[in-house]
C-alpha atoms as a PDB file:
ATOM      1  CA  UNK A   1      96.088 109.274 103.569  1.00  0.00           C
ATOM      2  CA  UNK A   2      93.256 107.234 102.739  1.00  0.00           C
ATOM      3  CA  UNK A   3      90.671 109.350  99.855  1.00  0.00           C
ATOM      4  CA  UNK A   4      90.634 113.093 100.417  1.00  0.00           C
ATOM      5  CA  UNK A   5      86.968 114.104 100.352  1.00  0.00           C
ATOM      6  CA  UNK A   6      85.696 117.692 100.462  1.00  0.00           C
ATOM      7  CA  UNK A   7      86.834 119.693 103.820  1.00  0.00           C
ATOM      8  CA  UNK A   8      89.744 117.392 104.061  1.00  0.00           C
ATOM      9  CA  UNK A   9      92.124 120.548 104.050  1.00  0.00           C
ATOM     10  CA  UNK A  10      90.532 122.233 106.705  1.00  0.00           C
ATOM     11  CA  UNK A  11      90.748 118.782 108.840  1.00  0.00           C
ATOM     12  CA  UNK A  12      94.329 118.462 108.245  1.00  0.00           C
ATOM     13  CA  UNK A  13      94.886 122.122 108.906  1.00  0.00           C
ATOM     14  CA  UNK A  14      93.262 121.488 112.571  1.00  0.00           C
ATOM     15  CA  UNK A  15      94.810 117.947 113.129  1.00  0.00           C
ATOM     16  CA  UNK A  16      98.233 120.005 112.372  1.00  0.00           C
ATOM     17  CA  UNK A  17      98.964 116.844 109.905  1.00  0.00           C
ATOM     18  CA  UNK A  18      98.617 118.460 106.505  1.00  0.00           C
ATOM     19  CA  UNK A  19     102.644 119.203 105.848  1.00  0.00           C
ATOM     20  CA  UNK A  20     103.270 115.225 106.723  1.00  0.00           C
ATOM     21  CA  UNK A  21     100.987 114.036 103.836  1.00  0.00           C
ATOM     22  CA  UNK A  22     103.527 112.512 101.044  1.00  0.00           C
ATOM     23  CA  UNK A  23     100.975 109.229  99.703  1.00  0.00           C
ATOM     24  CA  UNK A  24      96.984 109.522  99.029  1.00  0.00           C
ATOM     25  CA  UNK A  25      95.635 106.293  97.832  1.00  0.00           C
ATOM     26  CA  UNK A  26      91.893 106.929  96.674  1.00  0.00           C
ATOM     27  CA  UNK A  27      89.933 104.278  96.372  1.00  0.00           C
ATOM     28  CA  UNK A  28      87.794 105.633  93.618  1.00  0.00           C
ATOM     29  CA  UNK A  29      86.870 109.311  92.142  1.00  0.00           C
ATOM     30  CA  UNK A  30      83.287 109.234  93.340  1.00  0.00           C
ATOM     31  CA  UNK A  31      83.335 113.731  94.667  1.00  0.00           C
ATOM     32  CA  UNK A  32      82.849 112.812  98.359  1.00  0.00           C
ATOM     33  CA  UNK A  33      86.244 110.265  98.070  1.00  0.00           C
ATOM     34  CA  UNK A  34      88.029 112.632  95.441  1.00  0.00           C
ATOM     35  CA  UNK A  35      87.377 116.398  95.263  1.00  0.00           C
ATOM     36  CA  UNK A  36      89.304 117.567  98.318  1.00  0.00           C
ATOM     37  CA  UNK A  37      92.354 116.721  96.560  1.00  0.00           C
ATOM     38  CA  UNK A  38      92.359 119.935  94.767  1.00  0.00           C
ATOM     39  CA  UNK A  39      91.673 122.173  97.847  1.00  0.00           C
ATOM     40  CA  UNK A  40      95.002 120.155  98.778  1.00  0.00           C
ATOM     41  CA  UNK A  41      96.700 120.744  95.801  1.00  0.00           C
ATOM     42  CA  UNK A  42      96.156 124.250  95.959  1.00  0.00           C
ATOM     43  CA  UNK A  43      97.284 124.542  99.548  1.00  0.00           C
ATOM     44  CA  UNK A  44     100.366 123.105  98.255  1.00  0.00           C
ATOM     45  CA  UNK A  45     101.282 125.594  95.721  1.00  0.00           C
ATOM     46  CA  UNK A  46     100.272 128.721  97.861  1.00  0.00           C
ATOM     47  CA  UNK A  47     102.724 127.049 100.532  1.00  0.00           C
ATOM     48  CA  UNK A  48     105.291 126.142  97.942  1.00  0.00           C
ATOM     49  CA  UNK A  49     105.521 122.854  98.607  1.00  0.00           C
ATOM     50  CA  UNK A  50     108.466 121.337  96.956  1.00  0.00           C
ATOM     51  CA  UNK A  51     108.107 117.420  97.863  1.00  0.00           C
ATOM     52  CA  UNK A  52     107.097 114.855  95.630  1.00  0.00           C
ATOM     53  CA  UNK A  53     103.260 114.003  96.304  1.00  0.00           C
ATOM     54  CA  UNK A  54     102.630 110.204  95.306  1.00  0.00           C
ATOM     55  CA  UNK A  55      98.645 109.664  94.325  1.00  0.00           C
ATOM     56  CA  UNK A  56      97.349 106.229  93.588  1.00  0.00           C
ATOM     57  CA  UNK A  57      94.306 105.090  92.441  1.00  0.00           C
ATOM     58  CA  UNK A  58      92.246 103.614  89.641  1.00  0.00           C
ATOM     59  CA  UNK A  59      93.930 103.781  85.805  1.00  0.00           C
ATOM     60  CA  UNK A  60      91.632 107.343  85.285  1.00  0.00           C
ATOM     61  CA  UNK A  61      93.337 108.999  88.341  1.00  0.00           C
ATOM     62  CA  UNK A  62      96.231 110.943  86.549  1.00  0.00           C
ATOM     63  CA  UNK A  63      94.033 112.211  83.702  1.00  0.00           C
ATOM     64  CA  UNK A  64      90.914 112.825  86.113  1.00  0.00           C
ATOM     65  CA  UNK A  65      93.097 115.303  88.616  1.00  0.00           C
ATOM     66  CA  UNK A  66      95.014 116.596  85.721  1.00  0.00           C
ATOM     67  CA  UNK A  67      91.464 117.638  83.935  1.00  0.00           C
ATOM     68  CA  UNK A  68      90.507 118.995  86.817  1.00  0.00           C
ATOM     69  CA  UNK A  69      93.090 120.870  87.684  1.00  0.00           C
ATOM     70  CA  UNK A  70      93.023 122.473  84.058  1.00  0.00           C
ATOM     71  CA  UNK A  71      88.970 123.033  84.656  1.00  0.00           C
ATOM     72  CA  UNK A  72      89.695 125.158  88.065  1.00  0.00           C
ATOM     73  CA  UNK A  73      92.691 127.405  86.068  1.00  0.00           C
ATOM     74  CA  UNK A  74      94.984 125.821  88.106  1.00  0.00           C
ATOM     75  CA  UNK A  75      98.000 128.488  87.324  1.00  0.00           C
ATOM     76  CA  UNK A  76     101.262 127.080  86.675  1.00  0.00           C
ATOM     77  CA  UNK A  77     102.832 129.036  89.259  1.00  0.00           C
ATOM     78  CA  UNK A  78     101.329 126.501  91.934  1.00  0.00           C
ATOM     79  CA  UNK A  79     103.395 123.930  90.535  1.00  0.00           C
ATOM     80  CA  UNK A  80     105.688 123.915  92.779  1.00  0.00           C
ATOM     81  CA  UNK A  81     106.470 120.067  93.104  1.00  0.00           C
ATOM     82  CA  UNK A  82     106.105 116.973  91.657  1.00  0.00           C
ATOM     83  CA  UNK A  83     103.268 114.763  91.019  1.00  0.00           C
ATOM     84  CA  UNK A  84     104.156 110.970  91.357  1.00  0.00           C
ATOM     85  CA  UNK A  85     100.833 108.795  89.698  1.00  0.00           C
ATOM     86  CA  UNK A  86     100.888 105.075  90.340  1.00  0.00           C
ATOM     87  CA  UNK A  87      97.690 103.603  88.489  1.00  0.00           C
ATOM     88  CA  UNK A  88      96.108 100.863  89.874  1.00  0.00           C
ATOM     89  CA  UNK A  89      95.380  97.145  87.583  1.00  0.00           C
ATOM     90  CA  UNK A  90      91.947  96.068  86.931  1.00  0.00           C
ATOM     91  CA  UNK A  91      92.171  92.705  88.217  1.00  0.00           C
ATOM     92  CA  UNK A  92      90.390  90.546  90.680  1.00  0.00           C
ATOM     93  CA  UNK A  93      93.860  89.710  92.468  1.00  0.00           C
ATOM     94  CA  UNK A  94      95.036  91.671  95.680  1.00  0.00           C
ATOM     95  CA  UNK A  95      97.709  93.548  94.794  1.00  0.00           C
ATOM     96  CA  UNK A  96     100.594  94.601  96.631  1.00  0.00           C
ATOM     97  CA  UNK A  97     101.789  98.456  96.106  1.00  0.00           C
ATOM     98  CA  UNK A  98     105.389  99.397  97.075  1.00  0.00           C
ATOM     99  CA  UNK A  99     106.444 102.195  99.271  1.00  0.00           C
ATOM    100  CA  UNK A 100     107.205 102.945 103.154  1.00  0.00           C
ATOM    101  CA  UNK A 101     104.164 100.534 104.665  1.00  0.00           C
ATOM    102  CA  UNK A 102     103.137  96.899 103.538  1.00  0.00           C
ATOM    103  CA  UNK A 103     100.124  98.123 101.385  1.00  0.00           C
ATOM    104  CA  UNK A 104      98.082  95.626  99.634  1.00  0.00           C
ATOM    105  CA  UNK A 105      94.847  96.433  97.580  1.00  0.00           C
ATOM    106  CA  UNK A 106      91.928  94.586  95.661  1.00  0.00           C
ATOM    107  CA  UNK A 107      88.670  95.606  94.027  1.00  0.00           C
ATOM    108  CA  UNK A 108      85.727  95.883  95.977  1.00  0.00           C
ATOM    109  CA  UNK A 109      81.994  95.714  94.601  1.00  0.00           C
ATOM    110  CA  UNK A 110      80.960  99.004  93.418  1.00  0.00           C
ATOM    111  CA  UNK A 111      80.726 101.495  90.494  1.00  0.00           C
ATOM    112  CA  UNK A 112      82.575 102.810  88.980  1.00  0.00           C
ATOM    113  CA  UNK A 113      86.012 100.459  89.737  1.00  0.00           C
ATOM    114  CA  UNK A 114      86.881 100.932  93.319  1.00  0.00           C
ATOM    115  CA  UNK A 115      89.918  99.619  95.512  1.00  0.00           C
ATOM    116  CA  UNK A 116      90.132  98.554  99.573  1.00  0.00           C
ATOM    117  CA  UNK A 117      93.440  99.407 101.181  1.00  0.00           C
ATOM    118  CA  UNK A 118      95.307  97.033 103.776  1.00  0.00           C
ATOM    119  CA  UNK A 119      98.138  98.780 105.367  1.00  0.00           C
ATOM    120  CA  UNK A 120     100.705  96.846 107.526  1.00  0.00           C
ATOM    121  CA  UNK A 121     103.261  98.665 109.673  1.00  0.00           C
ATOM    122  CA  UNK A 122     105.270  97.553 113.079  1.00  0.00           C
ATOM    123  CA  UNK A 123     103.133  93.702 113.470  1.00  0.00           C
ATOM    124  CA  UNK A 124      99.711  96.255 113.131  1.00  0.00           C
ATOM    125  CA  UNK A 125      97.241  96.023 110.724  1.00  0.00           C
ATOM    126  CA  UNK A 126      94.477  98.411 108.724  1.00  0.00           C
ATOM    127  CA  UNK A 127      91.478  97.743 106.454  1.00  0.00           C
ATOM    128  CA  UNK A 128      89.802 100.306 104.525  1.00  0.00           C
ATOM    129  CA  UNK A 129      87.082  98.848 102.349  1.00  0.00           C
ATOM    130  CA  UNK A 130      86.027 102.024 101.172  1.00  0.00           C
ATOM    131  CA  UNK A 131      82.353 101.967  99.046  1.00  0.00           C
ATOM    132  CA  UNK A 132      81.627  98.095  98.504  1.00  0.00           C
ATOM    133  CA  UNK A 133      78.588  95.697  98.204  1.00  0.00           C
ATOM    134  CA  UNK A 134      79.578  92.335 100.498  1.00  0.00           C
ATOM    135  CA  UNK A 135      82.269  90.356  98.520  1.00  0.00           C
ATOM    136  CA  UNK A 136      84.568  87.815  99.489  1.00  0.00           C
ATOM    137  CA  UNK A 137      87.507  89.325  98.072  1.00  0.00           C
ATOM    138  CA  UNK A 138      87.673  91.808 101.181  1.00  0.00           C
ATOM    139  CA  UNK A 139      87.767  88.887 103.541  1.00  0.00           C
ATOM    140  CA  UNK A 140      90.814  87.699 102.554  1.00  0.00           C
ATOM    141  CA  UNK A 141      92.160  91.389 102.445  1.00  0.00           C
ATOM    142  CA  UNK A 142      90.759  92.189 106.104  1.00  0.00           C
ATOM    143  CA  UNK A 143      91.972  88.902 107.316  1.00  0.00           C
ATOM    144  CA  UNK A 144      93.064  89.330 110.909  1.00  0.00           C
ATOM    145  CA  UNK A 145      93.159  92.859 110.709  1.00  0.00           C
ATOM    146  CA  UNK A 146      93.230  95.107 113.911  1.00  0.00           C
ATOM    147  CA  UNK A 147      90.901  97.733 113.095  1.00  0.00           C
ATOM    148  CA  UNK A 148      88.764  97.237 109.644  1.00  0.00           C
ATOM    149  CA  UNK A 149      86.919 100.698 108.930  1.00  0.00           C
ATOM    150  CA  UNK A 150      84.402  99.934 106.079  1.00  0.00           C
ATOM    151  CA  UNK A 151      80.946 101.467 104.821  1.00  0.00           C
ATOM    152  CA  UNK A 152      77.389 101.181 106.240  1.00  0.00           C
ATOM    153  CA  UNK A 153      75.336 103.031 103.815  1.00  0.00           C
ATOM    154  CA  UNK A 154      72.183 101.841 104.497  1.00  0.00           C
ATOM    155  CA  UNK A 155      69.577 100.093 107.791  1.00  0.00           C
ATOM    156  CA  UNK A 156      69.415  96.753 107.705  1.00  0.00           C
ATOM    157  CA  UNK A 157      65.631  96.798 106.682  1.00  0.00           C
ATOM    158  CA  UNK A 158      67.095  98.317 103.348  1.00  0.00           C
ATOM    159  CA  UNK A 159      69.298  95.737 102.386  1.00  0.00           C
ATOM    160  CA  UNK A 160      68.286  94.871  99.079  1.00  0.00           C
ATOM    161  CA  UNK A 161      68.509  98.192  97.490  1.00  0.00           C
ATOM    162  CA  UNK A 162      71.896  98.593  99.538  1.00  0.00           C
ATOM    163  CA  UNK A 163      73.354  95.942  97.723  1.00  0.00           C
ATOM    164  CA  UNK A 164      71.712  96.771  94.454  1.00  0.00           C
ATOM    165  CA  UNK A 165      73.544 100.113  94.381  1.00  0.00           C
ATOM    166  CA  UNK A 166      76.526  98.386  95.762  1.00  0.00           C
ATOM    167  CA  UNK A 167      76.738  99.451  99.180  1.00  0.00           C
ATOM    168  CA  UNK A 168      76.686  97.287 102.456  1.00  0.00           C
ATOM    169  CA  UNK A 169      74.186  97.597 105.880  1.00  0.00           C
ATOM    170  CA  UNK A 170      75.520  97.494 109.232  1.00  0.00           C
ATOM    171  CA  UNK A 171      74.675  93.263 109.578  1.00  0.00           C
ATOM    172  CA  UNK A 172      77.176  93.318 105.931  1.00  0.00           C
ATOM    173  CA  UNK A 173      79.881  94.731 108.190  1.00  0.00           C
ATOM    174  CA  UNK A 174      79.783  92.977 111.093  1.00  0.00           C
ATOM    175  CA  UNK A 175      79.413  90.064 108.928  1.00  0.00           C
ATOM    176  CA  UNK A 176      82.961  91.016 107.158  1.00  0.00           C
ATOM    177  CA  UNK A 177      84.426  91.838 110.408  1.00  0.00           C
ATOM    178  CA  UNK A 178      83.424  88.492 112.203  1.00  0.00           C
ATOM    179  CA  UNK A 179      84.412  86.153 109.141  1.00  0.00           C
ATOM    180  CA  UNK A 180      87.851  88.300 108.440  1.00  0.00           C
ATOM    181  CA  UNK A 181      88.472  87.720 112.429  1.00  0.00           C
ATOM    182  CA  UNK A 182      89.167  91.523 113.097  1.00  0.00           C
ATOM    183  CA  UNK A 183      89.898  93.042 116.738  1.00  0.00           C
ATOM    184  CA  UNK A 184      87.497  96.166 115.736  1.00  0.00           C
ATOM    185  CA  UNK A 185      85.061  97.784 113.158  1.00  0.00           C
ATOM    186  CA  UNK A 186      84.847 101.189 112.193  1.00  0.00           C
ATOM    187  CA  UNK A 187      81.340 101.819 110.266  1.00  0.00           C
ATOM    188  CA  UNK A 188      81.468 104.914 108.020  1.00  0.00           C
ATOM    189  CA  UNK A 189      79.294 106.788 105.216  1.00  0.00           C
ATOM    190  CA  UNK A 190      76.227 106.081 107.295  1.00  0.00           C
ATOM    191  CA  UNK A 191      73.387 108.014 105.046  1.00  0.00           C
ATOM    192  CA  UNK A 192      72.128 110.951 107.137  1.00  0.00           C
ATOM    193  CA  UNK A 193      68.729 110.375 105.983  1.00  0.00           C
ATOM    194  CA  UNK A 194      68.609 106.787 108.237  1.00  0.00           C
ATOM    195  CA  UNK A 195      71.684 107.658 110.890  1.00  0.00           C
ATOM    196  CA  UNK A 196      69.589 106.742 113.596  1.00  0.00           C
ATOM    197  CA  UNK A 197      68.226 103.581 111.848  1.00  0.00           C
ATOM    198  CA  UNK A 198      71.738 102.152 111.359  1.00  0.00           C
ATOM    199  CA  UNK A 199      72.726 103.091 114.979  1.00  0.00           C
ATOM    200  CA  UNK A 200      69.906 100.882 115.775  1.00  0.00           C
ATOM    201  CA  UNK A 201      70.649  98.150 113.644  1.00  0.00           C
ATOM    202  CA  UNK A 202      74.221  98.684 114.481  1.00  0.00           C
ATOM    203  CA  UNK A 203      72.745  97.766 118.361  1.00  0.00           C
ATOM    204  CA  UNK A 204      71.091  94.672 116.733  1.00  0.00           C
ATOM    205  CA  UNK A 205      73.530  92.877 115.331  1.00  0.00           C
ATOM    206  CA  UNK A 206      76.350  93.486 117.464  1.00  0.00           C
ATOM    207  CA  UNK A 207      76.065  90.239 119.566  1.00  0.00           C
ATOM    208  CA  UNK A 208      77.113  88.807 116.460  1.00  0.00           C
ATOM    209  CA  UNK A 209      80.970  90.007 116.738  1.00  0.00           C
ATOM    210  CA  UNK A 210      82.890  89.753 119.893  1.00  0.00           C
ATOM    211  CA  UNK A 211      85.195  93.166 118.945  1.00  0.00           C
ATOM    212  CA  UNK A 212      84.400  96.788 119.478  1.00  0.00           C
ATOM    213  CA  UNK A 213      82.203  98.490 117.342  1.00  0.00           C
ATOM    214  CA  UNK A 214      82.281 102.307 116.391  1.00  0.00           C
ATOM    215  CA  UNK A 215      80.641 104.735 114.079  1.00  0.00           C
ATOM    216  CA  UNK A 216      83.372 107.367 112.509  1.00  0.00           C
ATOM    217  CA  UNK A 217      83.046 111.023 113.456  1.00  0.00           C
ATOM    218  CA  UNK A 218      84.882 113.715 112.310  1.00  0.00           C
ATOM    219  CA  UNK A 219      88.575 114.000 113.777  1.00  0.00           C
ATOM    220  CA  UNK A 220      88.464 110.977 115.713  1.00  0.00           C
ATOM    221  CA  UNK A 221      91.616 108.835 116.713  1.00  0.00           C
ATOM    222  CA  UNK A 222      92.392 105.980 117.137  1.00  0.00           C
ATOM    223  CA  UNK A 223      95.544 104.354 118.231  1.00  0.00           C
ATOM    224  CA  UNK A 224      96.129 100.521 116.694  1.00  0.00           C
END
């Protein structure tokens, strides 16, 4: 699972997914990326969960949940399996992570440090950029990626301030997507406030890359 935001329980509970979760890599601990772990957690324990949950993240992740966890009076009766942390460097190099899937990482642009997932599995290929101002170092991770879900924060006739709190627009994305040479884009954390701006700009720009385009809802699937 890619970041567990709030409601992510609930989600699982109605995909019928939530028992097959075993990895979590969060890109960074920003609350709407990080604070439905403990929902999780919790859901765990009560359902005595005894296999080994592996979280990764940025070099704060262990002592951030574990803080957390202590702040909520997590009792130690919900314990009930292991915690496997795998800390993520602070480097400028992709890195590789090993497990079950060919999963590669590197930092995007954004505060505090955050990472974008590639996952790799059967000849397909995923790109999560997660929260990022444009940067070159996710076209080399998207490279020919199948479907490349990233951010579109803000309309295009915001731009500046977009990338001045590091976030991207909807031309940033297409942009990444055309130059990385992916088959389809996934645009997420559109800002409420401007939804329908950024579906329009979406609409703009779209000439621009020959793939599909789509804007994330809840529950949606998608087969690669």
């Amino acid at each position: 699972m890619l970041d567990c935001g709030e409601g992510t329980t609930q989600k699982l509970i109605q995909l019928k997914k939530i028992e097959g979760i075993k990895r979590i890599y969060f890109s960074h601990l920003h609350c709407d990326h990080f604070t439905g772990l403990f929902s999780l957690l919790w859901y765990y324990g009560i359902n005595i969960r005894e296999q080994t949950l592996t979280i990764l993240g940025p070099s704060e992740i262990e002592h951030a949940t574990e803080q957390i966890l202590k702040l909520l009076h997590t009792p130690d009766t919900l314990r009930t399996f292991p915690i496997e942390y795998i800390k993520l460097d602070d480097t400028e190099e992709i890195q590789q992570i090993k497990g079950v899937y060919d999963v590669k990482c590197v930092k995007t642009q954004h505060d505090p440090i955050t990472f974008g997932y590639r996952i790799e599995e059967g000849g397909k290929t995923l790109c999560y950029t997660s929260d990022t101002a444009p940067t070159k170092r996710l076209e080399e991770l998207a490279e020919n990626s199948h479907l490349l879900i990233t951010e579109s924060t803000l309309p295009q006739s915001m731009h500046k301030l977009a990338h001045q709190i590091n976030h991207s627009t909807p031309k940033d994305a297409i942009s990444l997507a055309t130059k990385a040479k992916c088959d389809r884009l996934v645009l997420f954390h559109l800002s409420p406030t401007y939804f329908e701006e950024i579906k329009n700009s979406v609409k703009e720009y779209r000439q621009n890359f020959a793939g599909e385009i789509l804007i994330a809802r809840d529950l949606m699937t998608l087969e690669i």
